[in-house]
Protein backbone atom coordinates (compact mmCIF):
# COMPACT_ATOMS: atom_id res chain seq x y z
CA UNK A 1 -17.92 48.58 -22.03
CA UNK A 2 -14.82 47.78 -20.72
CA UNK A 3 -11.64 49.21 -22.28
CA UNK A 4 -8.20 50.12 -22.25
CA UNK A 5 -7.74 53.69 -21.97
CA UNK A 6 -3.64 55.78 -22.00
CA UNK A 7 -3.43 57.56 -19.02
CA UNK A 8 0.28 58.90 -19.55
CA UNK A 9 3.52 57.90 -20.21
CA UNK A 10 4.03 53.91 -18.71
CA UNK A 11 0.36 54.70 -17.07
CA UNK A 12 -3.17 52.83 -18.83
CA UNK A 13 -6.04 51.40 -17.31
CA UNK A 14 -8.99 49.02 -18.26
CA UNK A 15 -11.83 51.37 -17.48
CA UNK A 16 -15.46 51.95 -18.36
CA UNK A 17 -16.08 53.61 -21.52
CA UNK A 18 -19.08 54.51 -23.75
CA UNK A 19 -20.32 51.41 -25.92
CA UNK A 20 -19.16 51.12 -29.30
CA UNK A 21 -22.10 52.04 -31.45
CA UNK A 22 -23.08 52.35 -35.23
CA UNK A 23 -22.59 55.85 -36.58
CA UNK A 24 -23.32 55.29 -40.26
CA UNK A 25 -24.73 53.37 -42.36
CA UNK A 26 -21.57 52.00 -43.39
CA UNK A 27 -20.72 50.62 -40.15
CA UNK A 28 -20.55 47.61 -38.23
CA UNK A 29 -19.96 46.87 -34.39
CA UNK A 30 -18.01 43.57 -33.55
CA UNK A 31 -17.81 41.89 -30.46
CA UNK A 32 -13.61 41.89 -30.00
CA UNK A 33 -12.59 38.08 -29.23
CA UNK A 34 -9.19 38.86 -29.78
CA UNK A 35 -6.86 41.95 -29.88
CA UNK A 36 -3.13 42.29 -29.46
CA UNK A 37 -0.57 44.03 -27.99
CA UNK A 38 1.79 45.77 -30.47
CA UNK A 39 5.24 46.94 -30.22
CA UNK A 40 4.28 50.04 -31.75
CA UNK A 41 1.16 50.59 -29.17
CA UNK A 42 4.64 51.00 -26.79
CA UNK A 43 5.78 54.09 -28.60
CA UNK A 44 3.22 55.87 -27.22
CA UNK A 45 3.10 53.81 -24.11
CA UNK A 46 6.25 55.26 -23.16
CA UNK A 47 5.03 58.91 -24.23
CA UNK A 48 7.02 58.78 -27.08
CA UNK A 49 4.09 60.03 -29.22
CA UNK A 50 1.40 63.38 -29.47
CA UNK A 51 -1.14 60.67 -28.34
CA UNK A 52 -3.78 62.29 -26.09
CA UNK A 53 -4.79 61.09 -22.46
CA UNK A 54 -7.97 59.30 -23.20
CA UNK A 55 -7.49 57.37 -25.86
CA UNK A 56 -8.26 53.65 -26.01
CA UNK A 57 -5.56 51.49 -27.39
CA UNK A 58 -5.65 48.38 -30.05
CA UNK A 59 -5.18 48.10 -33.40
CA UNK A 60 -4.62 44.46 -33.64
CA UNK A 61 -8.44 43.42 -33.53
CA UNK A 62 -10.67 40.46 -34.36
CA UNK A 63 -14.26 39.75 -33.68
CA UNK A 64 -17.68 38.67 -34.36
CA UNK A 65 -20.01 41.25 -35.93
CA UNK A 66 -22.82 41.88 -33.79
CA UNK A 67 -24.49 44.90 -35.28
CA UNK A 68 -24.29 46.37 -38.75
CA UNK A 69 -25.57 49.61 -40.33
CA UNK A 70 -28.52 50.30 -43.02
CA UNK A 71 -25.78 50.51 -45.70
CA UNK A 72 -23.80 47.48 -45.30
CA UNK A 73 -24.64 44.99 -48.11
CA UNK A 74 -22.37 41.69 -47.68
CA UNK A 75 -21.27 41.52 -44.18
CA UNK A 76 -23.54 40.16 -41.32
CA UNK A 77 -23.94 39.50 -37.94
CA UNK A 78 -22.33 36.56 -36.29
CA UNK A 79 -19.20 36.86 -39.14
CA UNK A 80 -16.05 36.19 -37.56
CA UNK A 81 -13.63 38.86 -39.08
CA UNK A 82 -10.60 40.12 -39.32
CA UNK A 83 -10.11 43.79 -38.81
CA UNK A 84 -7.35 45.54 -40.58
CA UNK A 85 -5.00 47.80 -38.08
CA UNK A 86 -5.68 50.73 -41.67
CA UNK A 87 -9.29 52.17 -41.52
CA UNK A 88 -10.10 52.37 -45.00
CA UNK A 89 -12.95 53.83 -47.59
CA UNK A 90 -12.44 51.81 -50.49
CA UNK A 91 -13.08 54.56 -52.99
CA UNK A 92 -10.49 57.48 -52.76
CA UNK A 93 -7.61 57.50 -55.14
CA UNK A 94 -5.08 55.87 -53.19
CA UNK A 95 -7.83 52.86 -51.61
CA UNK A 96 -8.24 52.38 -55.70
CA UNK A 97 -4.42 51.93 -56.13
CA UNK A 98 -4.34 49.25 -53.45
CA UNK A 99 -2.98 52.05 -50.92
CA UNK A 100 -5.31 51.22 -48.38
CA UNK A 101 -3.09 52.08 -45.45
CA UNK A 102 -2.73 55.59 -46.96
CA UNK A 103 -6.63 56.50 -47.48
CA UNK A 104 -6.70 60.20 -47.99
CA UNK A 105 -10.70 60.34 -46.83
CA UNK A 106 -10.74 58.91 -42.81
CA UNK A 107 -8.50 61.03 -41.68
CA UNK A 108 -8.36 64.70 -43.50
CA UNK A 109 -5.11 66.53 -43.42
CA UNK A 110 -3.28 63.14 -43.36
CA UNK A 111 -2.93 59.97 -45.76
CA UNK A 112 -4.11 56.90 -43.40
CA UNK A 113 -6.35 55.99 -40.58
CA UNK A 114 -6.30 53.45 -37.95
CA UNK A 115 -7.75 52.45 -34.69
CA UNK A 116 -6.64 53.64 -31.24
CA UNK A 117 -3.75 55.22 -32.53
CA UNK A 118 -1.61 58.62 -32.29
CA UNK A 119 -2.36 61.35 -35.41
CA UNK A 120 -4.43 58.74 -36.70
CA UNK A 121 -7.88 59.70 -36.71
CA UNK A 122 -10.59 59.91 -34.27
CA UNK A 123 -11.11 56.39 -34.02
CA UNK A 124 -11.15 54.29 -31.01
CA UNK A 125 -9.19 51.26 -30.46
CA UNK A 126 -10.23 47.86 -29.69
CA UNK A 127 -8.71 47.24 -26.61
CA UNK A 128 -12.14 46.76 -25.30
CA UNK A 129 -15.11 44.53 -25.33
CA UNK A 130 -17.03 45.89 -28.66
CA UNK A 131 -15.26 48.48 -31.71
CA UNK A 132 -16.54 50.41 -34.32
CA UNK A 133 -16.17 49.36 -37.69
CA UNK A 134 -16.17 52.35 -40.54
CA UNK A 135 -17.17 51.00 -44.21
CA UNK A 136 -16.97 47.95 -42.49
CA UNK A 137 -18.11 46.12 -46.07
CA UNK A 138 -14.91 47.24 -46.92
CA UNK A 139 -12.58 46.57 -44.17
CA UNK A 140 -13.37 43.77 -42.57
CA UNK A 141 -11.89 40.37 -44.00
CA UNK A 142 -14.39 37.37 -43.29
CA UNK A 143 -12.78 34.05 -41.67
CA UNK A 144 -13.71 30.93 -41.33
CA UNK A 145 -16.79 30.31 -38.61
CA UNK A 146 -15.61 28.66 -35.86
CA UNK A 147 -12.82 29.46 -33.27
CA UNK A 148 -10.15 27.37 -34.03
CA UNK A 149 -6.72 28.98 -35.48
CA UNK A 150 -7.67 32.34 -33.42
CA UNK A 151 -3.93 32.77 -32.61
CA UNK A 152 -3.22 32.28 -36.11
CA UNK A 153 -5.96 34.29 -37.78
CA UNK A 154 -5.36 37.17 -35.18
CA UNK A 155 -1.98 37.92 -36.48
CA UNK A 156 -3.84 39.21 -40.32
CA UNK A 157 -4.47 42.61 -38.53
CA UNK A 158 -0.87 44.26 -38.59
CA UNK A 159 2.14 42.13 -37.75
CA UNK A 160 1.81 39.17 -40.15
CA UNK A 161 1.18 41.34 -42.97
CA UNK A 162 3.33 43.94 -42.30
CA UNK A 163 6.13 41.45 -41.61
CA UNK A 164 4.97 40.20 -45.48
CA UNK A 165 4.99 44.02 -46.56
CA UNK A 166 8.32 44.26 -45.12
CA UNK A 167 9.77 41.81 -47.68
CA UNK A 168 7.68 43.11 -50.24
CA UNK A 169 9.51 46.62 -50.32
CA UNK A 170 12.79 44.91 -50.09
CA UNK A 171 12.04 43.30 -53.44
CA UNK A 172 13.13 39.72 -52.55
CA UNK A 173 12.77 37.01 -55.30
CA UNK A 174 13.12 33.36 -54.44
CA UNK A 175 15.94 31.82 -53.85
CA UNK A 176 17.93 35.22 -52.31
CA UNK A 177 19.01 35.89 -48.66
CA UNK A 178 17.52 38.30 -46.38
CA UNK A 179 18.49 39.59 -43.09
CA UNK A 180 15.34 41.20 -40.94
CA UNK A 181 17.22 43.86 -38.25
CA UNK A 182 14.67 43.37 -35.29
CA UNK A 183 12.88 40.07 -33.73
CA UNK A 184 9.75 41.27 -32.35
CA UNK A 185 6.74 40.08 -33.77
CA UNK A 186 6.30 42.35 -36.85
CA UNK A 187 10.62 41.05 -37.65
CA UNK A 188 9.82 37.50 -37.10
CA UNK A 189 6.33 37.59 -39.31
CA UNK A 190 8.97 39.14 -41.79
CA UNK A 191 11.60 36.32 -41.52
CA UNK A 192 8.76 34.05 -41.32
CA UNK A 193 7.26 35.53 -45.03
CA UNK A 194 10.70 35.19 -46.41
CA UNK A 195 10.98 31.63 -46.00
CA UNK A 196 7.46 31.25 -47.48
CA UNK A 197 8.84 32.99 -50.06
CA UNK A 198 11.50 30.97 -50.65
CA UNK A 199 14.62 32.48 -49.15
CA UNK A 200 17.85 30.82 -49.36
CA UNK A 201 18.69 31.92 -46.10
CA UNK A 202 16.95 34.45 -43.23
CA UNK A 203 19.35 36.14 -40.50
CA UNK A 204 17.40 37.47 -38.02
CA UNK A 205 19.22 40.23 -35.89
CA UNK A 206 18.41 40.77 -32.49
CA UNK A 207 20.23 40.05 -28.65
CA UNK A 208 16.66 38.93 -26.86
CA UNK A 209 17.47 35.29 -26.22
CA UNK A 210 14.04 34.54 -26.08
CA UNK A 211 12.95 36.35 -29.59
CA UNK A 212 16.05 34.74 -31.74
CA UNK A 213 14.71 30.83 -30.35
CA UNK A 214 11.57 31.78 -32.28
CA UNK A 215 13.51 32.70 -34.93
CA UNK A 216 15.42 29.52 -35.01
CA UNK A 217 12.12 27.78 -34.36
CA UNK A 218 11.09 29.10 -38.11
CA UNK A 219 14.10 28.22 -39.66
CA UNK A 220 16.29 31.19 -39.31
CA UNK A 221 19.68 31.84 -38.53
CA UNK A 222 19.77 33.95 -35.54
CA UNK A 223 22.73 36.41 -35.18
CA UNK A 224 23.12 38.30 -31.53
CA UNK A 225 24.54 42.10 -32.10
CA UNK A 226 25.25 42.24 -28.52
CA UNK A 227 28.12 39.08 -29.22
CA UNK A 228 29.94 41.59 -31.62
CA UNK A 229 30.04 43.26 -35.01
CA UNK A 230 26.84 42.71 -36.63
CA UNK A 231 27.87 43.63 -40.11
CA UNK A 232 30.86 41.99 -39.46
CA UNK A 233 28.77 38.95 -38.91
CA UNK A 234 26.27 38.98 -42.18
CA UNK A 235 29.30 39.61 -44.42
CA UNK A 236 31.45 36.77 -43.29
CA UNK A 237 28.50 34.72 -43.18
CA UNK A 238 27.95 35.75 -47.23
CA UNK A 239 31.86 35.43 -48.12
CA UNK A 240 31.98 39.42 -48.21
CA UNK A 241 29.11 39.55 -50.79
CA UNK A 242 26.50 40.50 -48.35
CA UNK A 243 22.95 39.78 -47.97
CA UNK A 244 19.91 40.21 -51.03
CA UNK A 245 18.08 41.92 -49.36
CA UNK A 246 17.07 43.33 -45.84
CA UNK A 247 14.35 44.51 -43.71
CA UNK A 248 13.93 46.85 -40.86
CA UNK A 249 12.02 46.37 -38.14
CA UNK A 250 13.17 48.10 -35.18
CA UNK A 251 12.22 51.66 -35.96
CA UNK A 252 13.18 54.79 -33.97
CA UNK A 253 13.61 53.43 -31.03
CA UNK A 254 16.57 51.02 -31.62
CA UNK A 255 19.23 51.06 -29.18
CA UNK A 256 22.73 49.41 -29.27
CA UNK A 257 24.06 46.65 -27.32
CA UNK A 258 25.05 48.54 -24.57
CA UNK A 259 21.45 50.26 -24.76
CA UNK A 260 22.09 53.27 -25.52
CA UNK A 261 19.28 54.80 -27.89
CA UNK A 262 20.06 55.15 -31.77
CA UNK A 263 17.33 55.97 -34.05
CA UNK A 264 19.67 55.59 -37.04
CA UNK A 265 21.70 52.78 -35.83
CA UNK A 266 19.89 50.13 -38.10
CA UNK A 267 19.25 51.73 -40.89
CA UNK A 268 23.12 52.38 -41.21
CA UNK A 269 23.91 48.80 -40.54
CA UNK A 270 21.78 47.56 -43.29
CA UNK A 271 23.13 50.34 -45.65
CA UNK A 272 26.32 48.14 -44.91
CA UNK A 273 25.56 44.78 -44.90
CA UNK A 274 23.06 44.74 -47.67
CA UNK A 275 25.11 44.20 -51.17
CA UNK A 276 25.25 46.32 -53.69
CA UNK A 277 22.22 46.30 -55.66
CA UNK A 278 20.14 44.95 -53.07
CA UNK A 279 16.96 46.08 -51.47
CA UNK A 280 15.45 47.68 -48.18
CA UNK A 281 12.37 47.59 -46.55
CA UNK A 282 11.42 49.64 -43.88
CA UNK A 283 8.24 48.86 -41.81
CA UNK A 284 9.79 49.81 -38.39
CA UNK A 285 8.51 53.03 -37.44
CA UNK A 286 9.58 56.24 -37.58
CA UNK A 287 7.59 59.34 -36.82
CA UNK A 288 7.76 63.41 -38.14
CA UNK A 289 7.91 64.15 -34.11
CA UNK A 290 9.32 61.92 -31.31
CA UNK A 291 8.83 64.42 -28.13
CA UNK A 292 10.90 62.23 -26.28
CA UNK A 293 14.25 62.06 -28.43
CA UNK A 294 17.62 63.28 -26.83
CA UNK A 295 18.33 66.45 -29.63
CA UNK A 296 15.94 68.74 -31.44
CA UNK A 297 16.99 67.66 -34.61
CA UNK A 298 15.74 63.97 -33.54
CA UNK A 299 12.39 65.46 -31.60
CA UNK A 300 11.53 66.27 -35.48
CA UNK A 301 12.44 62.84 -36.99
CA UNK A 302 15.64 63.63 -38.81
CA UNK A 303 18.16 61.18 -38.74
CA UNK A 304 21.85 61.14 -39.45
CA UNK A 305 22.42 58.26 -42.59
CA UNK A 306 25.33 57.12 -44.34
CA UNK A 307 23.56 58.16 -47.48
CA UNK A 308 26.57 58.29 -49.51
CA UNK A 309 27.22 54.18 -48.93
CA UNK A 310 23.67 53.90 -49.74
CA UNK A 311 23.81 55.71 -53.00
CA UNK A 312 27.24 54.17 -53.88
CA UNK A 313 26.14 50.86 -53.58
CA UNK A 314 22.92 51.25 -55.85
CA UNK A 315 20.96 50.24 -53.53
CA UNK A 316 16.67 50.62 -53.16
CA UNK A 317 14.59 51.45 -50.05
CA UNK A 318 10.60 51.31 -50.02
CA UNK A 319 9.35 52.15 -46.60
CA UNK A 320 5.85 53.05 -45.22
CA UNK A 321 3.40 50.82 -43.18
CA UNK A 322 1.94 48.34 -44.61
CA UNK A 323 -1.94 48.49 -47.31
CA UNK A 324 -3.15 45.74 -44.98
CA UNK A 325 -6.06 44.74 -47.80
CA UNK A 326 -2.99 43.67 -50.55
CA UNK A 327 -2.15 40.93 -48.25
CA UNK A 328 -4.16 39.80 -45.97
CA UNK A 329 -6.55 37.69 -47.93
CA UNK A 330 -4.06 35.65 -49.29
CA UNK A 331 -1.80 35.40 -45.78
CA UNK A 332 -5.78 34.25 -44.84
CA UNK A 333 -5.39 31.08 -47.25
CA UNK A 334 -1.96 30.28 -46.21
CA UNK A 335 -2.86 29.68 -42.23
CA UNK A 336 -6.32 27.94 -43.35
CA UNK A 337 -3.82 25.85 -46.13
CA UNK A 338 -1.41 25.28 -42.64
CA UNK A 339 0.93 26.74 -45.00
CA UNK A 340 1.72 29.67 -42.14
CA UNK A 341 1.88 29.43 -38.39
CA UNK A 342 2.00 32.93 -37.37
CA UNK A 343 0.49 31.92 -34.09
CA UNK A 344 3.77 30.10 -32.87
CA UNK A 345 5.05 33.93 -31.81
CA UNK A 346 2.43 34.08 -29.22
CA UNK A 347 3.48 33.70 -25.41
CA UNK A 348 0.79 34.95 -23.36
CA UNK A 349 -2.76 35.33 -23.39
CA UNK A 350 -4.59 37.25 -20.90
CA UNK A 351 -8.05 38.94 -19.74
CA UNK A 352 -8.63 42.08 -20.87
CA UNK A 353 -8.62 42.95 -17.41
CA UNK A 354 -4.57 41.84 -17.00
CA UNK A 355 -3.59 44.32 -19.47
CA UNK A 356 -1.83 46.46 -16.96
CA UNK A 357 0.51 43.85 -16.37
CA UNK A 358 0.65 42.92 -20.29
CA UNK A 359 1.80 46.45 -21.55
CA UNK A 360 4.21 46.33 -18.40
CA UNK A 361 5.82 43.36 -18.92
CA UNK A 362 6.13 43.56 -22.97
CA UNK A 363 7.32 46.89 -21.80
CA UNK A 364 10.17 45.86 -20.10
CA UNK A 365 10.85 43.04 -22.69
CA UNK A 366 10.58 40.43 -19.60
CA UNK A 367 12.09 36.79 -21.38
CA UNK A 368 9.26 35.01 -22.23
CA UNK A 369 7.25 37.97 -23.11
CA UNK A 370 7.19 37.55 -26.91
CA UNK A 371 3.74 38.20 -28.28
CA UNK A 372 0.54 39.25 -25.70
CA UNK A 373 -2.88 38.73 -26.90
CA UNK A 374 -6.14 40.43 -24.72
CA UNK A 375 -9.41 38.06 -24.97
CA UNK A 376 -12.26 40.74 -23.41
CA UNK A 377 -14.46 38.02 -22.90
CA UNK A 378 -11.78 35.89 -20.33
């Protein structure tokens, strides 16, 4: 089959790999009619991860079962599904407790599993024409037969409920503001949750003129940190209260508006902005080891935070990526309701075989490059 496969740093190829087979009885094969492009698939893009030469990208999959294992009891072939980016038992303490994407079976030695990803299991991605499913009964979320909403329903993998998770840990109850720091697709699913949620207001923070339209174009107020103070911005805009609550999505990769790199940089600015009281979530990501950072002290994840603001203030902070499962039935219901549009972030869809040019061009955040989706069978 045909697949995309990390060659080095700013270096993949769509190659021939081994088919996707079953392995145990408890798995399924599906025939990948969709799979995304994720900003975090460019932190080891750029070689900013321990991710080996090899390995075949995508963790943003959906499909069409096409071969199932002795052991699976409910799903069947020709089910359209939705494939969460966490690979999953379903019976270990934590899958029990709703902690799906911290499974403490898949991947021994570390809590969570996903496809096609660095340090997280063996498992390929599916970047490619067919994936392996593991207690696919488990993971995979049926969807409606059919291929209409595909945009939509693509999104349940990672960034739509992430985005969701993202206001979850930040504790936001109707009615309250939020600001999301970051306007890629996992920040706008965020701002987009928020105002499902029933946000007073959503500022979304970013300078990409491209990203903060979309942001306008789901009712958000879009604030540019490259026109000036950003915290500066969201407490004027409050009256000096500041904002509810506050999500990051950015990660360790954020850079100023002069570019410069600054792991910390947005953490430190919601610390500020956020009132006293308020709440943080953190589903940007940030990593035990970035090889690639400028000191040793950031090549092993530790940041420098204005802890003391955040501890004067009161303020709360869940982080950790998102238990796919807790959400994504639900987010399901909303698109099929029309409820959600997650599919408006989208921007280009391309052959499997164009996904040189995809990675290269999301890469380089190229305007117009908002969201890239890879159909394998283009």
């Amino acid at each position: 089959m045909r697949a995309v496969v990390y060659n080095g740093p700013f270096d993949v190829s769509v190659t021939d790999v081994p088919d996707a087979t079953i392995e145990a009885p408890t798995d399924a094969v599906v025939r990948v009619t969709t799979t995304n492009i994720c900003g975090s698939d460019l932190h080891m893009y750029e070689g900013r991860t321990g991710v080996e030469p090899g390995t075949v990208f995508g963790h943003e999959n959906m499909g069409v079962v096409e071969a199932v294992g002795s052991g699976v009891a409910d799903l069947k072939v020709g089910d359209r599904v939705s494939l969460p980016f966490n690979i999953a038992c379903g019976h270990c303490g934590n899958c029990n407790r709703g902690l799906t994407g911290f499974c403490v079976t898949v991947n021994p030695g570390v809590a969570g599993g996903a496809y096609g990803y660095a340090s997280m299991g063996p498992y390929r991605g599916g970047q490619a024409e067919l994936l392996r499913v593991p207690f696919a009964d488990f993971n995979a979320l049926v969807l409606p037969e059919g291929t209409e909403q595909e945009n939509d329903f693509t999104m349940l993998s990672d960034v739509f409920p992430t985005g969701w998770h993202g206001v979850e840990l930040s504790g936001q109850r109707p009615g309250e503001s939020v600001v999301v720091f970051g306007a890629g697709p996992v920040g706008l699913m965020a701002a987009h949750s928020a105002m499902i949620r029933g946000a007073s207001q959503v500022f979304v923070v970013d300078k990409q003129a491209d990203r903060l339209a979309l942001a306008e174009a789901y009712g958000c107020t879009p604030v540019d940190y490259s026109a000036g103070d950003v915290v500066e911005t969201l407490m004027d805009a409050t009256g000096g209260y500041g904002v509810d609550r506050g999500v990051e999505a950015v990660g360790y990769q954020a850079h100023d508006a002069s570019g410069d790199e600054d792991p910390a940089m947005t953490l430190n600015q919601l610390f500020a902005c956020v009132r006293a009281t308020g709440g943080i979530g953190v589903v940007g990501v940030y990593l035990p080891e970035d090889p690639g950072a400028g000191t040793d002290d950031l090549k092993q994840g530790k940041l420098t935070l204005d802890y003391g603001l955040f501890f004067s203030k009161g303020q709360s902070m869940g982080t950790g990526q998102a238990n796919v499962k807790a959400y994504n039935r639900e987010l399901r219901d909303l698109i099929v309701a029309g409820r959600a549009q997650p599919g408006k972030i989208v921007s280009h869809e391309l052959p499997l075989e164009d996904a040189v040019t995809g990675y290269d061009q999301f890469d380089k955040r190229v305007d117009g490059w908002t969201k890239v989706l890879l159909k394998p069978a283009a």
